[in-house]
N, C-alpha and C. Protein backbone atom coordinates (compact mmCIF):
# COMPACT_ATOMS: atom_id res chain seq x y z
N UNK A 1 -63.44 -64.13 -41.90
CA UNK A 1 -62.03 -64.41 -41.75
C UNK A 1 -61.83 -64.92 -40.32
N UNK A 2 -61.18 -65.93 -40.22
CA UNK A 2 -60.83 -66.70 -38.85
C UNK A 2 -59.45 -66.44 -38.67
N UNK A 3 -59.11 -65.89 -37.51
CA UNK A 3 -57.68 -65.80 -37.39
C UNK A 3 -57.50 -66.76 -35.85
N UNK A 4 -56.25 -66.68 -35.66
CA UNK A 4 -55.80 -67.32 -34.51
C UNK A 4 -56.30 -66.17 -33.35
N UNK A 5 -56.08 -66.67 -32.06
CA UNK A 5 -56.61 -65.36 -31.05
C UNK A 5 -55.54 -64.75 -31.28
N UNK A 6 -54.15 -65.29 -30.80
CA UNK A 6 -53.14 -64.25 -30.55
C UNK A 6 -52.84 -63.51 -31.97
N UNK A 7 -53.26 -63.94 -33.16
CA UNK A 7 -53.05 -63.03 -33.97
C UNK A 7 -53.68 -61.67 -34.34
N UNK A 8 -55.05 -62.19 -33.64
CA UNK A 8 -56.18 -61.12 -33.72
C UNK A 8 -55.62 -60.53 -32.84
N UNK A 9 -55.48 -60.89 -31.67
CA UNK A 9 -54.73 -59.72 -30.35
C UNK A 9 -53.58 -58.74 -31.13
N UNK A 10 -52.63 -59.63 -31.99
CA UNK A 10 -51.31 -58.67 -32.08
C UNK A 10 -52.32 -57.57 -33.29
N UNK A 11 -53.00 -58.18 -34.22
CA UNK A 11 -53.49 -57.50 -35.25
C UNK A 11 -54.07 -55.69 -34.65
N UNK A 12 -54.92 -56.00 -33.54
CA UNK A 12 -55.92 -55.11 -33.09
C UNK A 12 -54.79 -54.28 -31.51
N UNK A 13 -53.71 -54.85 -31.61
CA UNK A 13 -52.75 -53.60 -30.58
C UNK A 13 -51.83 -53.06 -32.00
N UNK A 14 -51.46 -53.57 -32.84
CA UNK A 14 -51.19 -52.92 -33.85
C UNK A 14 -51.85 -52.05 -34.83
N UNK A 15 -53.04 -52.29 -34.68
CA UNK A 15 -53.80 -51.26 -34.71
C UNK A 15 -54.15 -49.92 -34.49
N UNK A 16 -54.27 -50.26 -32.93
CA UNK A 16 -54.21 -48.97 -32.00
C UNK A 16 -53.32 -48.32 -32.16
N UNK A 17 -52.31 -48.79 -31.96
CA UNK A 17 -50.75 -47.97 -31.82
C UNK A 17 -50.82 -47.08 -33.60
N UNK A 18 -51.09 -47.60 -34.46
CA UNK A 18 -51.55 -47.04 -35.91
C UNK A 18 -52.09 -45.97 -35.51
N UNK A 19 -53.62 -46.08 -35.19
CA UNK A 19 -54.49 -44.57 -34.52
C UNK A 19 -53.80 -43.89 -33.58
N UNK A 20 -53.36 -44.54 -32.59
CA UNK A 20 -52.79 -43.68 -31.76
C UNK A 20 -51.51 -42.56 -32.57
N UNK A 21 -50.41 -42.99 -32.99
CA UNK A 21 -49.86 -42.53 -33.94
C UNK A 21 -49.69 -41.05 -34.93
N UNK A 22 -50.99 -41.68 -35.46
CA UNK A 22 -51.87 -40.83 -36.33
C UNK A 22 -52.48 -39.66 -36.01
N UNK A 23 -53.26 -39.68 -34.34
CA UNK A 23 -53.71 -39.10 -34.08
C UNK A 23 -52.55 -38.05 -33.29
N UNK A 24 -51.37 -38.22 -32.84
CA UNK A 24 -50.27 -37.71 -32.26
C UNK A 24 -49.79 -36.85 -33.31
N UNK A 25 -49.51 -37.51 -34.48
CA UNK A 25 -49.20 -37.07 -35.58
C UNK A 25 -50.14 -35.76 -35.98
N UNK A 26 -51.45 -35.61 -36.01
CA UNK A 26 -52.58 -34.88 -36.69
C UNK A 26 -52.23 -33.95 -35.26
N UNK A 27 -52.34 -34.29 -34.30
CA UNK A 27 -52.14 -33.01 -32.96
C UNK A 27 -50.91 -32.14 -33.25
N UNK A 28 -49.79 -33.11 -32.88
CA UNK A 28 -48.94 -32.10 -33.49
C UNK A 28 -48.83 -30.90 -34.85
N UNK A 29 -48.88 -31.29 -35.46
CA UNK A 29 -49.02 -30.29 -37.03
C UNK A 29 -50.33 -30.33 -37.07
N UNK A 30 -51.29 -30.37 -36.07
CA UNK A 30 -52.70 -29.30 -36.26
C UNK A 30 -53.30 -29.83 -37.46
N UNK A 31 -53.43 -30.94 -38.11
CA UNK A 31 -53.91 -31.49 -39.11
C UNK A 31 -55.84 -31.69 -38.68
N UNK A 32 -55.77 -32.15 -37.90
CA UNK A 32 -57.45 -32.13 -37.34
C UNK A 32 -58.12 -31.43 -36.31
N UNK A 33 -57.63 -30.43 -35.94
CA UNK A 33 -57.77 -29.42 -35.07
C UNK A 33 -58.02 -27.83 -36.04
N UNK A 34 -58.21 -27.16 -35.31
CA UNK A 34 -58.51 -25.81 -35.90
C UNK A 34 -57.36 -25.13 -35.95
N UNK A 35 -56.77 -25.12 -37.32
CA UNK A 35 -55.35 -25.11 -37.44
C UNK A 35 -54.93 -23.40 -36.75
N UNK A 36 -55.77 -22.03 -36.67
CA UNK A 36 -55.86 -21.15 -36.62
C UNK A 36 -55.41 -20.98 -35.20
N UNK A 37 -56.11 -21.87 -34.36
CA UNK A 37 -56.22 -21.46 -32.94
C UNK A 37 -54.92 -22.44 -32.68
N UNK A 38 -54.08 -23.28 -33.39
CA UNK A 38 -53.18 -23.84 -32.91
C UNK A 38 -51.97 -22.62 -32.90
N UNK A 39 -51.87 -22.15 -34.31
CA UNK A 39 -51.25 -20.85 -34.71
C UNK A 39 -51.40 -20.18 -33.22
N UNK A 40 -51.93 -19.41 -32.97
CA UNK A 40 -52.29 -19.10 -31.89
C UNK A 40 -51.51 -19.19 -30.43
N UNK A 41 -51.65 -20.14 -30.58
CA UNK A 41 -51.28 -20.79 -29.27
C UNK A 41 -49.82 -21.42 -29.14
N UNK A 42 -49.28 -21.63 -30.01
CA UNK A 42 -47.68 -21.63 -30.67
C UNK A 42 -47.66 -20.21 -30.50
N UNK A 43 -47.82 -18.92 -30.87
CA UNK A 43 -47.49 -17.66 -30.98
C UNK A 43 -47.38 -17.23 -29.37
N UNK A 44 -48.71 -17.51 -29.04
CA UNK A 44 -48.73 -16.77 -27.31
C UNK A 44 -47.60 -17.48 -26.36
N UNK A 45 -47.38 -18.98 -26.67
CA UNK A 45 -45.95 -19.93 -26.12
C UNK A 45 -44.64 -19.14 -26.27
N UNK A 46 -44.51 -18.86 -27.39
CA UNK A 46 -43.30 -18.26 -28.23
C UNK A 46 -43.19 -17.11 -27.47
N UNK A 47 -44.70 -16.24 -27.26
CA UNK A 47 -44.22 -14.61 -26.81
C UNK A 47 -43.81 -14.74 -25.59
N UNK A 48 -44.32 -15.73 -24.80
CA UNK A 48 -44.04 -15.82 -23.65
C UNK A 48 -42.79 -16.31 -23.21
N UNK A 49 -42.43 -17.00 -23.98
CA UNK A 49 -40.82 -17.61 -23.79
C UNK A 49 -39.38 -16.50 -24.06
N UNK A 50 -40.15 -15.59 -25.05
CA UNK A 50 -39.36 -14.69 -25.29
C UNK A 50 -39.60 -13.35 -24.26
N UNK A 51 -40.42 -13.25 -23.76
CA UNK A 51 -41.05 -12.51 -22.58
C UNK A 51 -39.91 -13.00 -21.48
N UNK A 52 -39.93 -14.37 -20.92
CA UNK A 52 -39.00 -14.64 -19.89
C UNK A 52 -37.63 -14.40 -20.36
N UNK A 53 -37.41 -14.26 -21.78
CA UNK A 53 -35.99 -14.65 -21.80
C UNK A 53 -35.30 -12.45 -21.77
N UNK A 54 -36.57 -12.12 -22.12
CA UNK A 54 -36.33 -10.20 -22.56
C UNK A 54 -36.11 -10.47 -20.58
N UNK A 55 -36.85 -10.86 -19.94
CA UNK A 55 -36.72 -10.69 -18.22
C UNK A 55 -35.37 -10.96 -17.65
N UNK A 56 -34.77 -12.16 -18.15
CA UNK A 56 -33.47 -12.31 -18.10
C UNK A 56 -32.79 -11.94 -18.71
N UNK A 57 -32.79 -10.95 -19.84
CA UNK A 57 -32.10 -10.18 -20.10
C UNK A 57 -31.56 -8.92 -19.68
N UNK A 58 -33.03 -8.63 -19.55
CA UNK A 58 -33.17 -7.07 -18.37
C UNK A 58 -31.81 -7.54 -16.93
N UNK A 59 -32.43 -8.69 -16.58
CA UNK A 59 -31.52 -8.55 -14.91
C UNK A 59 -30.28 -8.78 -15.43
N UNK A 60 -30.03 -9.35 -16.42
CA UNK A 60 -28.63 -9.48 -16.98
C UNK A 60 -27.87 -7.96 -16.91
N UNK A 61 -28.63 -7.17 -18.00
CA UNK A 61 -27.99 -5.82 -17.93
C UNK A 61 -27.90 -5.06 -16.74
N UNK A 62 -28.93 -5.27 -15.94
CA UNK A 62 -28.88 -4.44 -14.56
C UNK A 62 -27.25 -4.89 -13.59
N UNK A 63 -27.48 -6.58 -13.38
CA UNK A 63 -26.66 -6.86 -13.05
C UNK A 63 -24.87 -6.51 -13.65
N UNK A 64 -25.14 -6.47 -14.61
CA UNK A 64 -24.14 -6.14 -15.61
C UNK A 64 -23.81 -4.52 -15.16
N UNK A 65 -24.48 -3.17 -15.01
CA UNK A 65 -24.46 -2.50 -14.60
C UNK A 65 -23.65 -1.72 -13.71
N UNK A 66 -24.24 -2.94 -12.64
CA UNK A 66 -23.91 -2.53 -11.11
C UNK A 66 -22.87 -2.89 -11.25
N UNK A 67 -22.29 -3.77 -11.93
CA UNK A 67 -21.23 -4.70 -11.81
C UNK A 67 -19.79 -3.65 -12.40
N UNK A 68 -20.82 -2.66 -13.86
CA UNK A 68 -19.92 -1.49 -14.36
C UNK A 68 -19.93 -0.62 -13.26
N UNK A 69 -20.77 -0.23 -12.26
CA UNK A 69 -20.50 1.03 -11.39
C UNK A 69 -19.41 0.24 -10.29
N UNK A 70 -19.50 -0.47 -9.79
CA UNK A 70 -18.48 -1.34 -8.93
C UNK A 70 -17.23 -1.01 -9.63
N UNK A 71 -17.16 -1.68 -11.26
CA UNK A 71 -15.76 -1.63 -12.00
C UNK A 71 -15.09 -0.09 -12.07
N UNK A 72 -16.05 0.61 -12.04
CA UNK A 72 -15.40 2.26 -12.17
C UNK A 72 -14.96 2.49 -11.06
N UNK A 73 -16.14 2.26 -9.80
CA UNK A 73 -15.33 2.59 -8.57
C UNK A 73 -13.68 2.27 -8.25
N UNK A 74 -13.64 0.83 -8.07
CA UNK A 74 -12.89 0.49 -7.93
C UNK A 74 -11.46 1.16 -9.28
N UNK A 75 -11.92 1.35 -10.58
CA UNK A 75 -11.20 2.03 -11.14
C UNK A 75 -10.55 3.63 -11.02
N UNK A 76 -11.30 4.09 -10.10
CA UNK A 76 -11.46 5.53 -9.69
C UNK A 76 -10.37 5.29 -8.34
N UNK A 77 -10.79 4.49 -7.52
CA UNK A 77 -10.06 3.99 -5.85
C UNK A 77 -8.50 3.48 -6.59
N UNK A 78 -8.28 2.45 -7.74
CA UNK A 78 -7.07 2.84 -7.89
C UNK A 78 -6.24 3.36 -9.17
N UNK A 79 -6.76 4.67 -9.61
CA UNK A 79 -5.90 5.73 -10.07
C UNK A 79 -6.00 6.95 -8.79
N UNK A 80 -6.45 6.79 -8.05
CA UNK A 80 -6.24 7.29 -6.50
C UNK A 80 -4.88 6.95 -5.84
N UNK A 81 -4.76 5.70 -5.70
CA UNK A 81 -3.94 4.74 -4.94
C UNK A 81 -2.45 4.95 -6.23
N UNK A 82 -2.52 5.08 -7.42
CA UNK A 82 -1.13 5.34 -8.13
C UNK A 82 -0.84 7.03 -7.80
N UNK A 83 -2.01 7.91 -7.61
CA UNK A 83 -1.31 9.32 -7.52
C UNK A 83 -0.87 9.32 -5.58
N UNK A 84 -1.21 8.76 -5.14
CA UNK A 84 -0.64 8.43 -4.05
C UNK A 84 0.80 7.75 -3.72
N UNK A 85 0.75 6.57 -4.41
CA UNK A 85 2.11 6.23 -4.84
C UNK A 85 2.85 7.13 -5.06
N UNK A 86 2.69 7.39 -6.10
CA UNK A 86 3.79 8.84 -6.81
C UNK A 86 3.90 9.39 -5.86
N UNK A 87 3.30 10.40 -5.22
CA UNK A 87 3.31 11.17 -4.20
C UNK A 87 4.95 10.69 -3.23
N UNK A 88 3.84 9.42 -2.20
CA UNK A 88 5.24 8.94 -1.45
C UNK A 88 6.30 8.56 -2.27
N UNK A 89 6.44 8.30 -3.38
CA UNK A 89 8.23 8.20 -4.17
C UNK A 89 8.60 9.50 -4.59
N UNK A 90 8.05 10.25 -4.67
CA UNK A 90 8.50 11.73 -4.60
C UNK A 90 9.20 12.54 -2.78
N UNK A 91 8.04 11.96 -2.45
CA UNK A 91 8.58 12.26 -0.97
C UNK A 91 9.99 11.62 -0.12
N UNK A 92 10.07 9.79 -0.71
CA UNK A 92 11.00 9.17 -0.40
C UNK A 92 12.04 9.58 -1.25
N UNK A 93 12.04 10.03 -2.46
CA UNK A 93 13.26 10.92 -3.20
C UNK A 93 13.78 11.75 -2.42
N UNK A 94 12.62 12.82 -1.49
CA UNK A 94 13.69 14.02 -1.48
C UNK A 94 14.08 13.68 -0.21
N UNK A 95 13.20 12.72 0.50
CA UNK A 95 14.08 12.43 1.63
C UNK A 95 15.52 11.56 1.62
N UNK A 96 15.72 10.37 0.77
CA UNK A 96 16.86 10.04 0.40
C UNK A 96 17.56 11.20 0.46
N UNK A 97 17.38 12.39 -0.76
CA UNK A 97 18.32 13.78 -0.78
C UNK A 97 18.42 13.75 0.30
N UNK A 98 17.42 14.21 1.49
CA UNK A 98 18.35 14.82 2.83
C UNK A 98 18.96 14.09 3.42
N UNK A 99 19.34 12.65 3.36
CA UNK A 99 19.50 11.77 3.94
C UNK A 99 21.12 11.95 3.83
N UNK A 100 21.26 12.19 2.13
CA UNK A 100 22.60 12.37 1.66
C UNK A 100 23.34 13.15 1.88
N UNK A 101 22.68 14.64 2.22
CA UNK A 101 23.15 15.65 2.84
C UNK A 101 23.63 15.37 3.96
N UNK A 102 22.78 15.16 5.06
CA UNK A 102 22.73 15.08 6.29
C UNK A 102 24.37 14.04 6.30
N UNK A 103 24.45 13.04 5.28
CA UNK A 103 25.88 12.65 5.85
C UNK A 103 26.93 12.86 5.67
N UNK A 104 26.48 14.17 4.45
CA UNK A 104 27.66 14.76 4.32
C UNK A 104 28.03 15.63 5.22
N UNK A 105 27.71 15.89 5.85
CA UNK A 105 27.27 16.98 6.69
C UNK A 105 28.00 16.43 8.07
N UNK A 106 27.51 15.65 8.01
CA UNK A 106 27.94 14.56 9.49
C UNK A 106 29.40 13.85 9.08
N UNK A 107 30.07 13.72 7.77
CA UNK A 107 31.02 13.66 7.42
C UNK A 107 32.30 15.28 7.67
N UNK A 108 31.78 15.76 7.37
CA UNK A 108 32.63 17.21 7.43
C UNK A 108 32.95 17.16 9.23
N UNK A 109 31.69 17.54 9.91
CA UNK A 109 31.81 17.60 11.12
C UNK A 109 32.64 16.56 12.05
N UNK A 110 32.20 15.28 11.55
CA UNK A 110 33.54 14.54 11.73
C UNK A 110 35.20 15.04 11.69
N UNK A 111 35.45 15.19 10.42
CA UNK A 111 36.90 15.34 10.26
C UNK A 111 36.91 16.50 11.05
N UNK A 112 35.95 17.30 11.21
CA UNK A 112 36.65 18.68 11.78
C UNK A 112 36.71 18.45 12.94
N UNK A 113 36.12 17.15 13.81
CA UNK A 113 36.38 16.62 15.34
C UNK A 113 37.10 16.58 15.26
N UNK A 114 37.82 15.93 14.66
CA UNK A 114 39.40 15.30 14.56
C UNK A 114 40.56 16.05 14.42
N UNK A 115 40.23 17.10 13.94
CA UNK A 115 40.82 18.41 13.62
C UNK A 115 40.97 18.73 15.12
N UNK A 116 39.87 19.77 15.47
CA UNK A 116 39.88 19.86 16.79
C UNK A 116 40.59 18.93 18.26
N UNK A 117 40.10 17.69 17.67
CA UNK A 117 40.77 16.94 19.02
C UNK A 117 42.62 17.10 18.82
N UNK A 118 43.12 17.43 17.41
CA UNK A 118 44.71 17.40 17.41
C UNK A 118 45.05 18.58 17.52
N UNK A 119 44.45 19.28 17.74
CA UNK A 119 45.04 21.08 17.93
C UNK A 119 45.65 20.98 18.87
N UNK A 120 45.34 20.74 20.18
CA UNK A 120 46.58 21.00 21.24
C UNK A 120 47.72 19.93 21.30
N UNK A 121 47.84 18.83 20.47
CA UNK A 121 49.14 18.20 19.89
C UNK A 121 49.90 19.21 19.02
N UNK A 122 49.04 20.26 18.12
CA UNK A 122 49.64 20.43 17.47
C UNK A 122 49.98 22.01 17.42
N UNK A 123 48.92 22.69 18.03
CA UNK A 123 49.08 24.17 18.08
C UNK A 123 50.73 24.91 19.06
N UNK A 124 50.63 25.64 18.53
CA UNK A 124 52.20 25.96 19.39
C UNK A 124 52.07 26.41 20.35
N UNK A 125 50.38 27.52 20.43
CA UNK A 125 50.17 28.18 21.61
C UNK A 125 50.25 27.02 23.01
N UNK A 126 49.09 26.17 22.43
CA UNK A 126 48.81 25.20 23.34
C UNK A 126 50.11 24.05 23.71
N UNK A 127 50.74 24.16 22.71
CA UNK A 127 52.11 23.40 23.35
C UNK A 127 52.47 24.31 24.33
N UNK A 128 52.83 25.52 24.40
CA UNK A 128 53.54 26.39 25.17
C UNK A 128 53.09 26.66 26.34
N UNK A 129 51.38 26.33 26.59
CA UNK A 129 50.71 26.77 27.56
C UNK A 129 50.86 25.01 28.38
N UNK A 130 51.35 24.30 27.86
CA UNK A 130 51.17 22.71 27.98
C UNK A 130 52.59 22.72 28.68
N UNK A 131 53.64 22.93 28.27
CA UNK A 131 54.67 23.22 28.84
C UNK A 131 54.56 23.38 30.04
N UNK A 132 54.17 24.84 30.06
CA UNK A 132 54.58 25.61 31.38
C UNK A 132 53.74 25.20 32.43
N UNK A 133 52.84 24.59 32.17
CA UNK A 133 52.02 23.79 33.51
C UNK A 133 52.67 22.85 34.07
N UNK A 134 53.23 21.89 33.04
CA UNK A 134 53.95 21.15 33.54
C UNK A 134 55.42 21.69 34.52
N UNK A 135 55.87 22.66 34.01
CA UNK A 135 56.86 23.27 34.62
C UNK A 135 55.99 23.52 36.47
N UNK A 136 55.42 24.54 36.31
CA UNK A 136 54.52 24.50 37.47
C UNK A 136 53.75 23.57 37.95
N UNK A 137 53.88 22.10 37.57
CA UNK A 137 53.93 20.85 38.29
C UNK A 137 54.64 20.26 38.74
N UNK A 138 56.01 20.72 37.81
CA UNK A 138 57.28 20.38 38.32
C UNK A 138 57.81 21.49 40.21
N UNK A 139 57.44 22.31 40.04
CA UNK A 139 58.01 22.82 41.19
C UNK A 139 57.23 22.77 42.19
N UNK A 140 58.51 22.99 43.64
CA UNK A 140 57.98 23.05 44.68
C UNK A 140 56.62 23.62 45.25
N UNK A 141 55.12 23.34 45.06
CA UNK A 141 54.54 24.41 46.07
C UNK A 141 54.69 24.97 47.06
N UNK A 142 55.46 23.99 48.24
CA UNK A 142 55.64 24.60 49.07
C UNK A 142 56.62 26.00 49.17
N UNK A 143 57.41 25.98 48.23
CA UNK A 143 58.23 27.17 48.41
C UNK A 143 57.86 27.94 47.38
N UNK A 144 57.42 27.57 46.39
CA UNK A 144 56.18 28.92 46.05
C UNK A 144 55.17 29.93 46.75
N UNK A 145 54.76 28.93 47.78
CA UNK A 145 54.00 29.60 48.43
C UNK A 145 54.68 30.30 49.66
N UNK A 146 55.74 29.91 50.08
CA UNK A 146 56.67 30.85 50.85
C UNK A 146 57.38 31.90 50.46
N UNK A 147 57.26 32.02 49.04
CA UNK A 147 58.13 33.03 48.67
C UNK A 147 56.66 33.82 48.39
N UNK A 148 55.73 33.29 48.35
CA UNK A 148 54.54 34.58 47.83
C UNK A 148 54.49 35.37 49.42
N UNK A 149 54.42 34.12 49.82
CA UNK A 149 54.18 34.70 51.37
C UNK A 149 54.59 36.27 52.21
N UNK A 150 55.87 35.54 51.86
CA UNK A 150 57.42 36.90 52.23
C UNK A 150 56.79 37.52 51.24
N UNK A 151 56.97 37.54 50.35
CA UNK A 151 56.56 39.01 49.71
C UNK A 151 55.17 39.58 49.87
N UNK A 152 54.23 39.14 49.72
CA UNK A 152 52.71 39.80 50.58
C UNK A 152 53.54 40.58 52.20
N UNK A 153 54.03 39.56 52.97
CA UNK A 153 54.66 40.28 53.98
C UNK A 153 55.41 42.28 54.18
N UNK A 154 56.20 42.16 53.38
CA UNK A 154 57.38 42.93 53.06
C UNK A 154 56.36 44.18 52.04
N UNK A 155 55.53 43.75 51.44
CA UNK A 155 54.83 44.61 50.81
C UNK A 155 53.36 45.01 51.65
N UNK A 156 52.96 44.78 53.01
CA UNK A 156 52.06 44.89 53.73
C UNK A 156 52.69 45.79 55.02
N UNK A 157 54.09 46.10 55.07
CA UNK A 157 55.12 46.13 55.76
C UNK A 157 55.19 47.65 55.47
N UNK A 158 55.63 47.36 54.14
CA UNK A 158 56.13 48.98 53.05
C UNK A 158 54.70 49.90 53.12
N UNK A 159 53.55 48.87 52.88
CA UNK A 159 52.24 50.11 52.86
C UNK A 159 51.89 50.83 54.93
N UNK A 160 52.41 49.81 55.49
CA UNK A 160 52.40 50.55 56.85
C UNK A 160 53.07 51.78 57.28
N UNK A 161 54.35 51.64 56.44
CA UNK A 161 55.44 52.35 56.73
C UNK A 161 55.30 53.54 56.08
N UNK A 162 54.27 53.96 54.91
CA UNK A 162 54.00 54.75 54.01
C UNK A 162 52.94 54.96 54.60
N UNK A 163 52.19 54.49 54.98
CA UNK A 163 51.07 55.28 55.39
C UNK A 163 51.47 55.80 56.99
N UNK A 164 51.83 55.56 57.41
CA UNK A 164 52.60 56.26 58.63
C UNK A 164 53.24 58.08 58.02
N UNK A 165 53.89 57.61 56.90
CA UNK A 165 54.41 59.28 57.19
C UNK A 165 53.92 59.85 56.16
């Protein structure tokens, strides 16, 4: 058979690529190989893949773990932080209460200033004692004090005169 060159060329790479093929084909699915030891060796791939993946599983859960002891903590730190709360709104309750007291308190004492500051407007004693100062602002000192005078005199006079006899 006479062919052209380039046909013989395409004939004999089409060829190859056929065997080649074939032989890719027979490797893969173990067709010309010792199908046993391919078994094999697919199995030990497999254990091993599942080997890395059990490894990342493991750190998964560990990580996962720590991640639950963190979550409790922090769950523990705040039902801490609410009985604390409570606490100070219990405390700010009863202090409001005294707060309320305290102005009532400071209310009473008030009016009763006021009370107090009108008593001597209004008391009779203290009018009367209010009076008479004024009266004794109204008068002379000087002749108050001359008439005390003379009389200290006249009565310093009488005890001489008595003790004499």
């Amino acid at each position: 058979v006479f062919l052209p060159t380039d046909a013989k060329r395409k004939m004999t790479e089409e060829e190859d690529n056929f065997t080649r093929e074939v032989t890719e084909f027979n490797d893969e699915y173990g067709l010309t190989s010792n199908r046993e030891l391919l078994i094999k060796k697919k199995a030990k791939t497999e254990i091993n893949d599942l080997e890395k993946e059990a490894a990342v599983l493991k750190n998964e859960m560990e990580t996962m773990e720590h991640k639950n002891v963190h979550l409790n903590a922090l769950q523990l730190q705040k039902n801490e932080l609410k009985q604390e709360l409570f606490t100070l709104k219990s405390e700010l309750k009863d202090l409001e209460k005294l707060i309320k007291e305290a102005e009532g308190t400071m209310k009473a004492l008030e009016a009763e200033k006021v009370q107090v500051t009108e008593k001597p407007q209004t008391n009779p004693e203290c009018l009367r004692l209010k009076k008479e100062l004024e009266n004794y602002k109204d008068d002379d000192w000087e002749s108050i004090y001359e008439t005390l005078r003379t009389e200290v005199e006249i009565l310093v006079q009488e005890y001489k005169q008595r003790k004499r006899i």
